[in-house]
Protein backbone atom coordinates (compact mmCIF):
# COMPACT_ATOMS: atom_id res chain seq x y z
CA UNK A 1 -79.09 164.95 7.21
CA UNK A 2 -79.06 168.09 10.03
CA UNK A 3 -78.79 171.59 7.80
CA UNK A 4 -77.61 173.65 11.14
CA UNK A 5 -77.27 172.44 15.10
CA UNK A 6 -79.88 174.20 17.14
CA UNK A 7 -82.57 173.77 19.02
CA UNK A 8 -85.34 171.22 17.77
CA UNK A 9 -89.19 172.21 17.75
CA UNK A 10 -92.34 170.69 16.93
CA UNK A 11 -94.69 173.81 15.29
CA UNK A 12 -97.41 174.50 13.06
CA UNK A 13 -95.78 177.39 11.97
CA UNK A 14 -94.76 176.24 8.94
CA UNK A 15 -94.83 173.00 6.59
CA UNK A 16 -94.29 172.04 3.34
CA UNK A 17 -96.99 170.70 0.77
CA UNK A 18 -98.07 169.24 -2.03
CA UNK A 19 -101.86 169.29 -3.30
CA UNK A 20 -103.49 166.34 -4.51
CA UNK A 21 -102.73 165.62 -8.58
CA UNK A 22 -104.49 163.64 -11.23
CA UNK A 23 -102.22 162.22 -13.74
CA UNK A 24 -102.74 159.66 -17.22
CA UNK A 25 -100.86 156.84 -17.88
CA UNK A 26 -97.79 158.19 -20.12
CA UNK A 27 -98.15 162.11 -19.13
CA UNK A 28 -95.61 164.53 -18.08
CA UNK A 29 -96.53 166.55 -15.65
CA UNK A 30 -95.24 169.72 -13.06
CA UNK A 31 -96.27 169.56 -9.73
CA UNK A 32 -95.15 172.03 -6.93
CA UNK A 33 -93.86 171.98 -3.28
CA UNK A 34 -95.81 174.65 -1.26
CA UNK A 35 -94.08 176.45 1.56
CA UNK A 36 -97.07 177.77 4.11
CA UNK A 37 -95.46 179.47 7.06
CA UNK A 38 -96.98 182.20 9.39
CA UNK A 39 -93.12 182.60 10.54
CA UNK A 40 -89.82 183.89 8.54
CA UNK A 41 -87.69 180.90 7.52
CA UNK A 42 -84.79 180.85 5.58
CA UNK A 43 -83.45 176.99 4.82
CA UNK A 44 -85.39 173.51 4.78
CA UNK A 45 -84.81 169.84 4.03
CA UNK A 46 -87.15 167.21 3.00
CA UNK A 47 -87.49 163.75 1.57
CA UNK A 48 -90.31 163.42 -0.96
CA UNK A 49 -91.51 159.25 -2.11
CA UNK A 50 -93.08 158.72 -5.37
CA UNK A 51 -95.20 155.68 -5.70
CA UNK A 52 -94.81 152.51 -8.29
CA UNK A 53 -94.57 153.93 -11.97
CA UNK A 54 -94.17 157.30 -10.92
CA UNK A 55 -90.64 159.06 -11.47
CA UNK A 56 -88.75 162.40 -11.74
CA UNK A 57 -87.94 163.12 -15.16
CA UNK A 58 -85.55 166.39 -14.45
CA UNK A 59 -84.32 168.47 -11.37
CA UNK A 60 -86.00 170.25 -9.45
CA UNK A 61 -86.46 173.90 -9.13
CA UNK A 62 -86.32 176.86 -6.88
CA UNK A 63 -89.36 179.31 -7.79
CA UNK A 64 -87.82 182.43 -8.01
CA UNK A 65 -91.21 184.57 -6.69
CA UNK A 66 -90.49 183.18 -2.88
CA UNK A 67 -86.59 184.09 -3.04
CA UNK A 68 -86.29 186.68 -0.51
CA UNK A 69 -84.45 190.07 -0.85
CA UNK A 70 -81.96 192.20 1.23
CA UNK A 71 -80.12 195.94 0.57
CA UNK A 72 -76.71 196.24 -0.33
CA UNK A 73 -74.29 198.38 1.07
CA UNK A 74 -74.92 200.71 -1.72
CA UNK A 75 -78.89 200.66 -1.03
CA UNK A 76 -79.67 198.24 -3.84
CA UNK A 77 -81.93 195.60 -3.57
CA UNK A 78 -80.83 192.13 -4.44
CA UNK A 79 -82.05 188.93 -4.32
CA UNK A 80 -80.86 186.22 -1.76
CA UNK A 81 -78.32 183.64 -3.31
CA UNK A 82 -80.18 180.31 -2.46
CA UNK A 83 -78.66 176.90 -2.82
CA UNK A 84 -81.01 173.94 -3.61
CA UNK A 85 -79.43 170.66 -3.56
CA UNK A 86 -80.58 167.05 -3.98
CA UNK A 87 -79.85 163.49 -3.47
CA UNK A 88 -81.93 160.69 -5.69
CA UNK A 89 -81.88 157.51 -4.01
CA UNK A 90 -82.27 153.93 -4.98
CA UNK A 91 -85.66 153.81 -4.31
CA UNK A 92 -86.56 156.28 -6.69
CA UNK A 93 -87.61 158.86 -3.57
CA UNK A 94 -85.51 162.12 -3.58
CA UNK A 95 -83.98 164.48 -0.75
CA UNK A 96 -83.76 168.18 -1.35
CA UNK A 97 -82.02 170.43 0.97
CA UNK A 98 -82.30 174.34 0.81
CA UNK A 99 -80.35 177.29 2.31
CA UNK A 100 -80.31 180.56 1.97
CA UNK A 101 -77.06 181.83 1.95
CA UNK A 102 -77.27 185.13 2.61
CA UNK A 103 -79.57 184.15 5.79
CA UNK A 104 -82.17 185.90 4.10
CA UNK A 105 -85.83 184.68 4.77
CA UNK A 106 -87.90 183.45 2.02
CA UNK A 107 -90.90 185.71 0.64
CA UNK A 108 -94.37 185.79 1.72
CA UNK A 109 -96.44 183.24 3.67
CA UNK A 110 -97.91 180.82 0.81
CA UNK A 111 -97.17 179.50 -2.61
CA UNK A 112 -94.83 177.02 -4.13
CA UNK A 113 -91.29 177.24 -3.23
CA UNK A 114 -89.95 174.01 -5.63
CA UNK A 115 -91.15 172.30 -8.65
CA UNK A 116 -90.72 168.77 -9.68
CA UNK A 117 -90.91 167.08 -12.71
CA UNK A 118 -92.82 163.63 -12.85
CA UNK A 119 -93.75 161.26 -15.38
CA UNK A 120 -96.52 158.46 -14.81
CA UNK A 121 -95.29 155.05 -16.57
CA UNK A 122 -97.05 153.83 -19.91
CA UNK A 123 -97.86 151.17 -18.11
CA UNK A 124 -99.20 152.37 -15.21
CA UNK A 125 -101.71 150.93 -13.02
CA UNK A 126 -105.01 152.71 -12.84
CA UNK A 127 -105.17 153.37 -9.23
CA UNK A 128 -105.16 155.79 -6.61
CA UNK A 129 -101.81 155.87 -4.70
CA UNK A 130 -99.79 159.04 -2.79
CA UNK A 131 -96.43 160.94 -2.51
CA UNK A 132 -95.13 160.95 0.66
CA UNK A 133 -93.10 164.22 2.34
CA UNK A 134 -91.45 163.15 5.11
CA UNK A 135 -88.24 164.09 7.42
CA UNK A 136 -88.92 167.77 7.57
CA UNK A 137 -86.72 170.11 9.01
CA UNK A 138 -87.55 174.11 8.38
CA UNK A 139 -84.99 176.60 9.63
CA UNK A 140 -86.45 179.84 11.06
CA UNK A 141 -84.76 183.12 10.71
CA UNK A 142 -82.94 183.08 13.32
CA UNK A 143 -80.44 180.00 12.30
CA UNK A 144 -80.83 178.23 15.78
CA UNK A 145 -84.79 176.81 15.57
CA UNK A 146 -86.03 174.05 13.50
CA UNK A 147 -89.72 173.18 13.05
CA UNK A 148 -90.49 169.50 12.45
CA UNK A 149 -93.93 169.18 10.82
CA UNK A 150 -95.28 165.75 10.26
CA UNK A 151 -95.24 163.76 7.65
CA UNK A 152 -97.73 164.86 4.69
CA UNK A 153 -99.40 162.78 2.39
CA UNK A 154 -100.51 163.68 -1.36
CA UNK A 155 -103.09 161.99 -2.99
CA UNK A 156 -102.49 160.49 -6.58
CA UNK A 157 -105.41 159.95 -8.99
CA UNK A 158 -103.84 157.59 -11.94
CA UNK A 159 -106.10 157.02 -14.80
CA UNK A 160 -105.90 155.69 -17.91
CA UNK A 161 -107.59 157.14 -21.41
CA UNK A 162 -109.17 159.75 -20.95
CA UNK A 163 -112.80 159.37 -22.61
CA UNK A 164 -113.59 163.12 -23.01
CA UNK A 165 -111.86 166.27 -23.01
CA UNK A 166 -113.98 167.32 -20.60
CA UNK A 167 -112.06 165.51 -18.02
CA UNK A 168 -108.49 167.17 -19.35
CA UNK A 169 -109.87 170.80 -18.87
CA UNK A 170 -108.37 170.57 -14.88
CA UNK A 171 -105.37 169.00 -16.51
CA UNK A 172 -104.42 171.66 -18.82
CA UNK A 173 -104.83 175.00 -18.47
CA UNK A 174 -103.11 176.08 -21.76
CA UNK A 175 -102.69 175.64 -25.58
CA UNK A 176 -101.88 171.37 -26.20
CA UNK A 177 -100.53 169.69 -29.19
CA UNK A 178 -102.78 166.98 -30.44
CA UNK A 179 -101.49 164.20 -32.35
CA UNK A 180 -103.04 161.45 -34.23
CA UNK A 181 -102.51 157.70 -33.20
CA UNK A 182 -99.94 157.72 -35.72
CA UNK A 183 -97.94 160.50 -34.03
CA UNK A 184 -98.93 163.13 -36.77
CA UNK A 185 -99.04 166.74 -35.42
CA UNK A 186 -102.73 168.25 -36.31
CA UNK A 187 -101.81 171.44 -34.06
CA UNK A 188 -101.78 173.22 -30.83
CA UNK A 189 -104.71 174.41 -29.31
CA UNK A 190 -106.86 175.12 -26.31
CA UNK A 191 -108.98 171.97 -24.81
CA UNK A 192 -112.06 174.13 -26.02
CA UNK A 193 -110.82 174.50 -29.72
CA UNK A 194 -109.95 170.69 -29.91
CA UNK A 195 -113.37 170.21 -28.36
CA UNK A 196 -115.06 171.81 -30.85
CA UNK A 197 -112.98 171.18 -33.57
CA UNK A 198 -112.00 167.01 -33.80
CA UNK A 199 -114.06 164.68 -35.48
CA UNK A 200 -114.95 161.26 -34.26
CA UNK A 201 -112.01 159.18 -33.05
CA UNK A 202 -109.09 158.73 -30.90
CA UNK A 203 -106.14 161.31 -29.87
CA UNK A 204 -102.76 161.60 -28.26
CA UNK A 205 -102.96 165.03 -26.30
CA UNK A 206 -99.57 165.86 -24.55
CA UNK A 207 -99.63 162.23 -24.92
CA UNK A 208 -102.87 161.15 -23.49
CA UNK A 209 -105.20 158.49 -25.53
CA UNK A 210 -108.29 160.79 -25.25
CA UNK A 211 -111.78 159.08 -27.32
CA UNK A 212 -113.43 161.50 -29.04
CA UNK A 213 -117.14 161.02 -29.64
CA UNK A 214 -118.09 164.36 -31.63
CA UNK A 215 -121.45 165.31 -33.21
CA UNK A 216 -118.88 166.97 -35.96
CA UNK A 217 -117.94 164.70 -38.83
């Protein structure tokens, strides 16, 4: 899949991303596609492999704080009109092309540019494992260059029940629900509230099995 003919380079100007995740056996989680570039560009391509038991579970999205801007005729500034399609393919493994339409480069020089929706199976094993980004193709400003990074690999921590909530603290960084085994809603709350709140026993948080073992009974 070519998004324009030009001329082909190999720089480390630019490259997409994404940063190592830990994930539990049944969880839903958000991960994001970084864009670093010390150059403007202003389209991309890529084709990102999940590993065994892990999937997409929606489409993915454009973050709207790296959309770049441009003046109208009439002085105003507006927002580029980006197209982000995508292609899921047998194997699970998805290909996402980008383009600015208006030719406009995206904003600033680091952060995520796409998220993606995954889902680790229930039955899931425990292992370590890694997403693959691979056929890269970023489009500087210019329409003509392309930058082929290489391949990147993301590391993929599986795990299974969690056995504190001391380990879901760098999983969550907001209010949770927290169920019973029975699927009974006690409420939503911050790790530290359920941490100091729950009694003795075991939880479904966001849907991770997490053993309690409280001094509270």
């Amino acid at each position: 899949m070519v998004l324009l003919f030009g001329i082909t380079k190999s720089y480390s100007q630019a490259e997409l991303n994404i940063n190592d995740i830990k994930i539990y056996r049944g969880q839903r989680k958000t991960i994001s596609v970084e864009l670093i570039n010390s150059v403007e560009i202003r389209a991309f391509q890529m084709h990102i492999t999940f590993p065994e038991h892990i999937s997409l579970t929606g489409r993915p999205k454009l973050c709207s704080e790296r959309i770049g801007l441009y003046t109208d005729e009439f002085g105003n500034e507006v927002q580029s009109s980006v197209m982000l399609n995508y292609r899921i393919k047998d194997d699970g493994s998805v290909v996402i092309v980008v383009n600015s339409t208006d030719a406009v480069p995206f904003k600033g020089s680091v952060g995520a540019i796409i998220t993606l929706p995954i889902i680790a199976d229930e039955n899931a094993k425990v292992q370590s494992d890694v997403i693959e980004i691979k056929d890269m193709e970023l489009v500087l400003a210019d329409g003509c260059t392309f930058i082929s990074p290489r391949d990147k690999v993301c590391k993929v921590n599986i795990c299974g029940t969690a056995t504190s909530l001391e380990e879901l603290k760098d999983v969550f960084d907001g209010p949770v629900n927290v169920y019973t085994l029975d699927g009974i809603l006690i409420g939503c709350m911050s790790i530290e509230k359920a941490e100091a709140s729950l009694s003795t026993g075991i939880y479904l948080i966001d849907s991770i099995k997490v053993v309690i073992n409280n001094k509270i009974q």
